[in-house]
PDB file of N, CA and C in Angstrom:
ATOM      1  N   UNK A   1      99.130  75.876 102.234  1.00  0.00           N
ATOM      2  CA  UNK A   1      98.257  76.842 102.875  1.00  0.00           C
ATOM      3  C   UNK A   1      96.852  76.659 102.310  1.00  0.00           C
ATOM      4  N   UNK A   2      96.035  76.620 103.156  1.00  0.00           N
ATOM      5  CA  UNK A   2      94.332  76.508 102.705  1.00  0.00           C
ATOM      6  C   UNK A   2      93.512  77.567 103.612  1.00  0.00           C
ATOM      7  N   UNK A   3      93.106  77.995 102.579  1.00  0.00           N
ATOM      8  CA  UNK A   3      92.317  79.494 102.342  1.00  0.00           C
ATOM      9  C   UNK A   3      90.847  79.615 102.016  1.00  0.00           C
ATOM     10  N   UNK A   4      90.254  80.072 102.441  1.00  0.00           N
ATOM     11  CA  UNK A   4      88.703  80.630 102.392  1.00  0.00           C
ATOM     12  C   UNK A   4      88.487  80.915 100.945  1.00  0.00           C
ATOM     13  N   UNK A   5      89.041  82.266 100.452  1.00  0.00           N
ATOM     14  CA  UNK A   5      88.786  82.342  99.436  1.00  0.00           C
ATOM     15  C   UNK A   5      88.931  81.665  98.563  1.00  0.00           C
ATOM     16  N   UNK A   6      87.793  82.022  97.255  1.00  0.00           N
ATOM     17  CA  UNK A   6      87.679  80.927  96.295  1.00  0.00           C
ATOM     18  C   UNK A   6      88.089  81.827  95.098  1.00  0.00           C
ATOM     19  N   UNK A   7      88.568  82.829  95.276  1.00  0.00           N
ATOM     20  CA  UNK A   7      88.715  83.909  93.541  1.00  0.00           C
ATOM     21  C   UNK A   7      90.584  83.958  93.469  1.00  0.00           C
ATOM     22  N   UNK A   8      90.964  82.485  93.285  1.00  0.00           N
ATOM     23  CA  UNK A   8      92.283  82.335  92.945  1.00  0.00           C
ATOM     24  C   UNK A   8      93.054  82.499  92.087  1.00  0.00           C
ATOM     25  N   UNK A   9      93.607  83.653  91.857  1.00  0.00           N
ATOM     26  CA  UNK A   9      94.605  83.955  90.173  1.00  0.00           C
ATOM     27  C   UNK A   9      96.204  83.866  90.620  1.00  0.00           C
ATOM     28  N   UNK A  10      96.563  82.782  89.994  1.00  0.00           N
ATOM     29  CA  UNK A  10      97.841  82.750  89.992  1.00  0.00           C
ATOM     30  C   UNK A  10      98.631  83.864  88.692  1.00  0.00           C
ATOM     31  N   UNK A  11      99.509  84.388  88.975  1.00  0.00           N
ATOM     32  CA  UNK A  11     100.611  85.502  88.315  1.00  0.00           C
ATOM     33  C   UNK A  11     101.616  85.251  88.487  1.00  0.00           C
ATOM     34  N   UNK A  12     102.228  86.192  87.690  1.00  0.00           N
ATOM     35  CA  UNK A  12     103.785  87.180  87.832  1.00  0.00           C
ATOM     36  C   UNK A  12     103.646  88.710  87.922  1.00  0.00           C
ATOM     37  N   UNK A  13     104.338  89.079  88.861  1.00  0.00           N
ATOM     38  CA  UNK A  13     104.353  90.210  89.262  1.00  0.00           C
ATOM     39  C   UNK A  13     105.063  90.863  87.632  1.00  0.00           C
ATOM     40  N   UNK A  14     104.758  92.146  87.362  1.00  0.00           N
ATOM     41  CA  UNK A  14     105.224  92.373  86.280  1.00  0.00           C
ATOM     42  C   UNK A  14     105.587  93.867  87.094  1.00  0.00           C
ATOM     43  N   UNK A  15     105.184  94.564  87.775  1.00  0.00           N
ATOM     44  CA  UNK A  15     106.377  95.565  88.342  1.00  0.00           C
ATOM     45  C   UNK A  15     105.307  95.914  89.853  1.00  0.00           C
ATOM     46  N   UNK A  16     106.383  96.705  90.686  1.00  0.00           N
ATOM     47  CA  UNK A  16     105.879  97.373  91.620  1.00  0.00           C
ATOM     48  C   UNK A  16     106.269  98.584  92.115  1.00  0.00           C
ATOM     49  N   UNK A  17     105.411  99.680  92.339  1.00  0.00           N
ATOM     50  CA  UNK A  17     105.842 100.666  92.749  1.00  0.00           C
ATOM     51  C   UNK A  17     105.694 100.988  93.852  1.00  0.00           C
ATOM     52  N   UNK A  18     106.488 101.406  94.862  1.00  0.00           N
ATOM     53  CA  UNK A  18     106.906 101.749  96.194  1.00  0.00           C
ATOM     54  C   UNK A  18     106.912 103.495  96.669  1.00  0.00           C
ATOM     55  N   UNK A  19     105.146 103.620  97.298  1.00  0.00           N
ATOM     56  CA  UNK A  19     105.270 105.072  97.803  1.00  0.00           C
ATOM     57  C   UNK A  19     105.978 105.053  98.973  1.00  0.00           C
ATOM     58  N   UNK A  20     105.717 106.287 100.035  1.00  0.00           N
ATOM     59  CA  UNK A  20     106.184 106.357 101.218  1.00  0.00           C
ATOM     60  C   UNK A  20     105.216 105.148 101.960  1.00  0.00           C
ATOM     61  N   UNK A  21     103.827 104.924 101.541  1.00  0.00           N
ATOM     62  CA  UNK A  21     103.193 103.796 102.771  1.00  0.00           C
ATOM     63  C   UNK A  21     102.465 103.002 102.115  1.00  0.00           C
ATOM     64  N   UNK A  22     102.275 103.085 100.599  1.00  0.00           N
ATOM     65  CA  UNK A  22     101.873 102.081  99.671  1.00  0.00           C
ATOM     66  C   UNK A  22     102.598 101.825  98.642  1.00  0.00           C
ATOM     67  N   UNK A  23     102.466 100.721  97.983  1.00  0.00           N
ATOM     68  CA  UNK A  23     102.863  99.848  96.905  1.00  0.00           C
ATOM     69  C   UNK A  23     101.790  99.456  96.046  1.00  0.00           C
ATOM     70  N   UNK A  24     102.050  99.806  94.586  1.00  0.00           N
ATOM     71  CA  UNK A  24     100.911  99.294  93.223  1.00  0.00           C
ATOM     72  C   UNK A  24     101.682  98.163  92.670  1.00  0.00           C
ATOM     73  N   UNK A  25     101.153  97.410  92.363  1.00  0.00           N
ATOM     74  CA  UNK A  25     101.738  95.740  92.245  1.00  0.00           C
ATOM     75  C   UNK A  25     100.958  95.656  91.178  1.00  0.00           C
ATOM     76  N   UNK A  26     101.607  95.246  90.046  1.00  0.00           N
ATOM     77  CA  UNK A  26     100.712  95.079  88.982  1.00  0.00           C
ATOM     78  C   UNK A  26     101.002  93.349  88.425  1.00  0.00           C
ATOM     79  N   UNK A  27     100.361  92.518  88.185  1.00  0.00           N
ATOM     80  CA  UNK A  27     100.061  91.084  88.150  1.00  0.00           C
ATOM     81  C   UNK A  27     100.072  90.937  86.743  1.00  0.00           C
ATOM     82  N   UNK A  28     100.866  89.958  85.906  1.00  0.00           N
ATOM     83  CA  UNK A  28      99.921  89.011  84.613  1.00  0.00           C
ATOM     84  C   UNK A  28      99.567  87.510  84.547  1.00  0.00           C
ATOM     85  N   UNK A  29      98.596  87.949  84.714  1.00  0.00           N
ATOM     86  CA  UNK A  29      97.832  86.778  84.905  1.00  0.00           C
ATOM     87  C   UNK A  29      97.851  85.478  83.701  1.00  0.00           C
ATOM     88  N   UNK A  30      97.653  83.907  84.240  1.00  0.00           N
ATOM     89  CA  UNK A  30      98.092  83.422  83.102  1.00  0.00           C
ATOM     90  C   UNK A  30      97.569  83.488  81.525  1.00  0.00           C
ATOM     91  N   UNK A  31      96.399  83.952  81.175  1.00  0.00           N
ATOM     92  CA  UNK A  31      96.150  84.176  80.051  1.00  0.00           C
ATOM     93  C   UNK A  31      96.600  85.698  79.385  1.00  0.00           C
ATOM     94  N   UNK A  32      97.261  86.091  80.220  1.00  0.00           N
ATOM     95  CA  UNK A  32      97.892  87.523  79.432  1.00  0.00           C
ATOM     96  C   UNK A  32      97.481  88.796  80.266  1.00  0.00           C
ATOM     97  N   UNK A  33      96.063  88.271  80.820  1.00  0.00           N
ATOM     98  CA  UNK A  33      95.575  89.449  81.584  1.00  0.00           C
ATOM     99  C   UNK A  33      96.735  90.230  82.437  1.00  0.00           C
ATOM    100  N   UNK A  34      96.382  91.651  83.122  1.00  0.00           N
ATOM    101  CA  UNK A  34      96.797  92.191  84.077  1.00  0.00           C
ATOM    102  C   UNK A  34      95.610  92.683  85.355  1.00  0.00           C
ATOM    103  N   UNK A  35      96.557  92.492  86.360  1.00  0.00           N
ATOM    104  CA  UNK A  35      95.162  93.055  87.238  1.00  0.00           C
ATOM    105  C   UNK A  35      96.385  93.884  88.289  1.00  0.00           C
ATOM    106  N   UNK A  36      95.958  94.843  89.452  1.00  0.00           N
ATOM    107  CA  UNK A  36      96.743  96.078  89.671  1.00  0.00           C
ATOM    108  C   UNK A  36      96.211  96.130  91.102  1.00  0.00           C
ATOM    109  N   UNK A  37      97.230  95.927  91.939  1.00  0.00           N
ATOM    110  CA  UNK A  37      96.360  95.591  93.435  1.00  0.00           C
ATOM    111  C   UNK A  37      97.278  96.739  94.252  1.00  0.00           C
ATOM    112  N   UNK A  38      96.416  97.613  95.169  1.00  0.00           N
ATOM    113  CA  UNK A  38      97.515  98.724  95.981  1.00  0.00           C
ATOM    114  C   UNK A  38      97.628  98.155  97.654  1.00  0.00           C
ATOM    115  N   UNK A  39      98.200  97.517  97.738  1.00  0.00           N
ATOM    116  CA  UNK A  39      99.291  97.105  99.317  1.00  0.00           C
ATOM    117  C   UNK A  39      99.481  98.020  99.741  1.00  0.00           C
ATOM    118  N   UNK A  40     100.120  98.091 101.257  1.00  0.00           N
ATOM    119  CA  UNK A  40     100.837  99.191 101.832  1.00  0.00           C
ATOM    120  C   UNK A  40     102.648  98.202 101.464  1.00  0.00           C
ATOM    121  N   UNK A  41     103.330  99.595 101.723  1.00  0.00           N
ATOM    122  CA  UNK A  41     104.991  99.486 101.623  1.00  0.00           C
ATOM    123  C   UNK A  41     105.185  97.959 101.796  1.00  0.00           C
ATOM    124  N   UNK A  42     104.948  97.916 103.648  1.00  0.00           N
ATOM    125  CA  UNK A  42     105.294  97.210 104.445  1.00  0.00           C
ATOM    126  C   UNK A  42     105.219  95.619 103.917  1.00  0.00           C
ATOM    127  N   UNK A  43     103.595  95.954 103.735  1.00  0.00           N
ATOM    128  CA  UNK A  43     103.412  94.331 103.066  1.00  0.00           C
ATOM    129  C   UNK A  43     104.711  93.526 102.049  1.00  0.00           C
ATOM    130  N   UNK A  44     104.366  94.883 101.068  1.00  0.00           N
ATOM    131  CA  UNK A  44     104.908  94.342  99.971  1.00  0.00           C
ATOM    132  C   UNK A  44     106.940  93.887  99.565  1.00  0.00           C
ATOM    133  N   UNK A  45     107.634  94.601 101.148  1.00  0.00           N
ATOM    134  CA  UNK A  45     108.745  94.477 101.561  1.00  0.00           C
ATOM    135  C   UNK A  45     108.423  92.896 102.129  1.00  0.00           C
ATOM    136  N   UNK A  46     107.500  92.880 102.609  1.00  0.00           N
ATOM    137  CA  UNK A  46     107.639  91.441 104.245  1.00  0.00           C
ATOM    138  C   UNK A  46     107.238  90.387 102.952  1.00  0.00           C
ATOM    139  N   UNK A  47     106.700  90.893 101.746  1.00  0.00           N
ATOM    140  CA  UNK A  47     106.502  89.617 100.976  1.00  0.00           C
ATOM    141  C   UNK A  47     107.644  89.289 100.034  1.00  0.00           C
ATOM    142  N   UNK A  48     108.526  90.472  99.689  1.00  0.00           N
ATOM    143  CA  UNK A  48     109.643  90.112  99.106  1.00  0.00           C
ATOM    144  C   UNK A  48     109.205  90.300  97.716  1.00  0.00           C
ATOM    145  N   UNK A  49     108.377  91.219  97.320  1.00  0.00           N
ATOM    146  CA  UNK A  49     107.789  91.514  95.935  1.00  0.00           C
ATOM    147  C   UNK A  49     108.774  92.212  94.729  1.00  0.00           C
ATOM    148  N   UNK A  50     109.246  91.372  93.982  1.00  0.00           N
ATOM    149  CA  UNK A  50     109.900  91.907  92.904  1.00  0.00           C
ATOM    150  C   UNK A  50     109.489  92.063  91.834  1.00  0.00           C
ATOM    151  N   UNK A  51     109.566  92.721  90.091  1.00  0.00           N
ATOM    152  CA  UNK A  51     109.210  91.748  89.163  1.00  0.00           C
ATOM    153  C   UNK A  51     109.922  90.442  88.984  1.00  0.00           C
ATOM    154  N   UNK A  52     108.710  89.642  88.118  1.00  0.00           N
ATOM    155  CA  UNK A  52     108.975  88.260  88.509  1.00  0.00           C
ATOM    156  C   UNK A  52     108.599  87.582  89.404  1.00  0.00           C
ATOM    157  N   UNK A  53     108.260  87.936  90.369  1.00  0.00           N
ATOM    158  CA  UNK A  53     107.754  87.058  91.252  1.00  0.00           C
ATOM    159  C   UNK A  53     107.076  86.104  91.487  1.00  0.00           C
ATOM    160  N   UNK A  54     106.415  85.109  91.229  1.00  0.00           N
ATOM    161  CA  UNK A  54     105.214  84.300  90.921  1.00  0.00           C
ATOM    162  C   UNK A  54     104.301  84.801  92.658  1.00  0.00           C
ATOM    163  N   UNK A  55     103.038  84.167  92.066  1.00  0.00           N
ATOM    164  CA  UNK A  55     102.166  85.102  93.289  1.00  0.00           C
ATOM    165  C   UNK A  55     100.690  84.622  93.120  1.00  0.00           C
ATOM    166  N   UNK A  56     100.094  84.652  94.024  1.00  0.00           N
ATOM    167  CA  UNK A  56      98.705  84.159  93.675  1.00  0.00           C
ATOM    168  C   UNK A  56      97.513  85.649  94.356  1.00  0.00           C
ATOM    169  N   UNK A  57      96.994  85.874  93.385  1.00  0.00           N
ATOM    170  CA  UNK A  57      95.994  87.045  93.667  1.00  0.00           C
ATOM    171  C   UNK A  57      94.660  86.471  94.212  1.00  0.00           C
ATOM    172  N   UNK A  58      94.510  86.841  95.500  1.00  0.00           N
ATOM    173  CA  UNK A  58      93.619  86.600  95.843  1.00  0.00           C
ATOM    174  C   UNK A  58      92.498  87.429  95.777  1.00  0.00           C
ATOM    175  N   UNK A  59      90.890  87.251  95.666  1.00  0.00           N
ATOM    176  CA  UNK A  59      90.069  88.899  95.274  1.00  0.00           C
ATOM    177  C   UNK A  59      88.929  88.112  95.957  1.00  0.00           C
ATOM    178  N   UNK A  60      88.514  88.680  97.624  1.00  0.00           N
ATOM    179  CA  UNK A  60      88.106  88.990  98.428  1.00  0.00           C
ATOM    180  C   UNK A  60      86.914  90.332  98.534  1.00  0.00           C
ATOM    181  N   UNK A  61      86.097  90.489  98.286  1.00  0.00           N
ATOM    182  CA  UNK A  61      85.480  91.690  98.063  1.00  0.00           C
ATOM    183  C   UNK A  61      83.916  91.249  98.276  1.00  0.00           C
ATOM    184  N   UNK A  62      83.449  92.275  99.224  1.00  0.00           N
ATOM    185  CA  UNK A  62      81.867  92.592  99.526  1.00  0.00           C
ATOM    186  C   UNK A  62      81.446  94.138  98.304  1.00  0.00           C
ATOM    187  N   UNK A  63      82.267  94.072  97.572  1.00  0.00           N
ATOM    188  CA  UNK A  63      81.557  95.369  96.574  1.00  0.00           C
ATOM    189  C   UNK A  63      82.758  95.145  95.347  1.00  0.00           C
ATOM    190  N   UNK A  64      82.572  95.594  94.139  1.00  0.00           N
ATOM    191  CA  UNK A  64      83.020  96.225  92.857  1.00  0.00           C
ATOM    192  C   UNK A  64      82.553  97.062  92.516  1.00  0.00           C
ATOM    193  N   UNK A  65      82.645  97.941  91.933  1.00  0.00           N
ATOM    194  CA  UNK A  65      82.324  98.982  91.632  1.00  0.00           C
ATOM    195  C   UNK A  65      82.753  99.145  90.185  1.00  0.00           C
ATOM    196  N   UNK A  66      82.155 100.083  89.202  1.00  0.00           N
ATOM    197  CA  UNK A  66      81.955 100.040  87.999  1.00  0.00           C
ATOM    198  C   UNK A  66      81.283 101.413  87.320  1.00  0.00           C
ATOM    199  N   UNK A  67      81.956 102.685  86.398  1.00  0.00           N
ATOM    200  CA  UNK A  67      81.854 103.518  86.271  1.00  0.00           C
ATOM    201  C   UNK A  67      82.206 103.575  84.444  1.00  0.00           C
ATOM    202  N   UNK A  68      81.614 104.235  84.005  1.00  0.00           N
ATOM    203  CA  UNK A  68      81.098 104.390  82.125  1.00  0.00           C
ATOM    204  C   UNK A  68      80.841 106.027  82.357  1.00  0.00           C
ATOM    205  N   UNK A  69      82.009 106.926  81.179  1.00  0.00           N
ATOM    206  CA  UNK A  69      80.902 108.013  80.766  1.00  0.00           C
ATOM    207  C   UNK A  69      79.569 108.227  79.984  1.00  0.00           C
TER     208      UNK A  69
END
């Protein structure tokens, strides 16, 4: 598969939680990092998301945002 985006992090899913219409998927990334991405349900059923999973995070974004007290 060849893809547009260029902000490629390959992972392991390290858990996911399953609301009624979203899913929090939390990633470790290969240097240890974690990063925490919210899906809907659906997705994350049609992708077959377990822990363990291997997975590539893709990060797509026209904004970040960034907040300090």
């Amino acid at each position: 598969m060849r893809l547009s985006t260029r902000n490629q992090l390959d992972g392991t899913v390290v858990s996911v939680t399953r609301g009624e219409a979203m899913a929090v998927v939390r990633v470790r990334l290969a240097g240890g990092d974690e990063i925490t991405s919210s899906i809907t349900r659906d997705a994350a059923d049609d992708l077959e998301l377990n822990d363990g999973s291997r997975v590539t995070v893709l990060i797509k974004s026209t904004e970040v945002a960034l907040g300090v007290d």
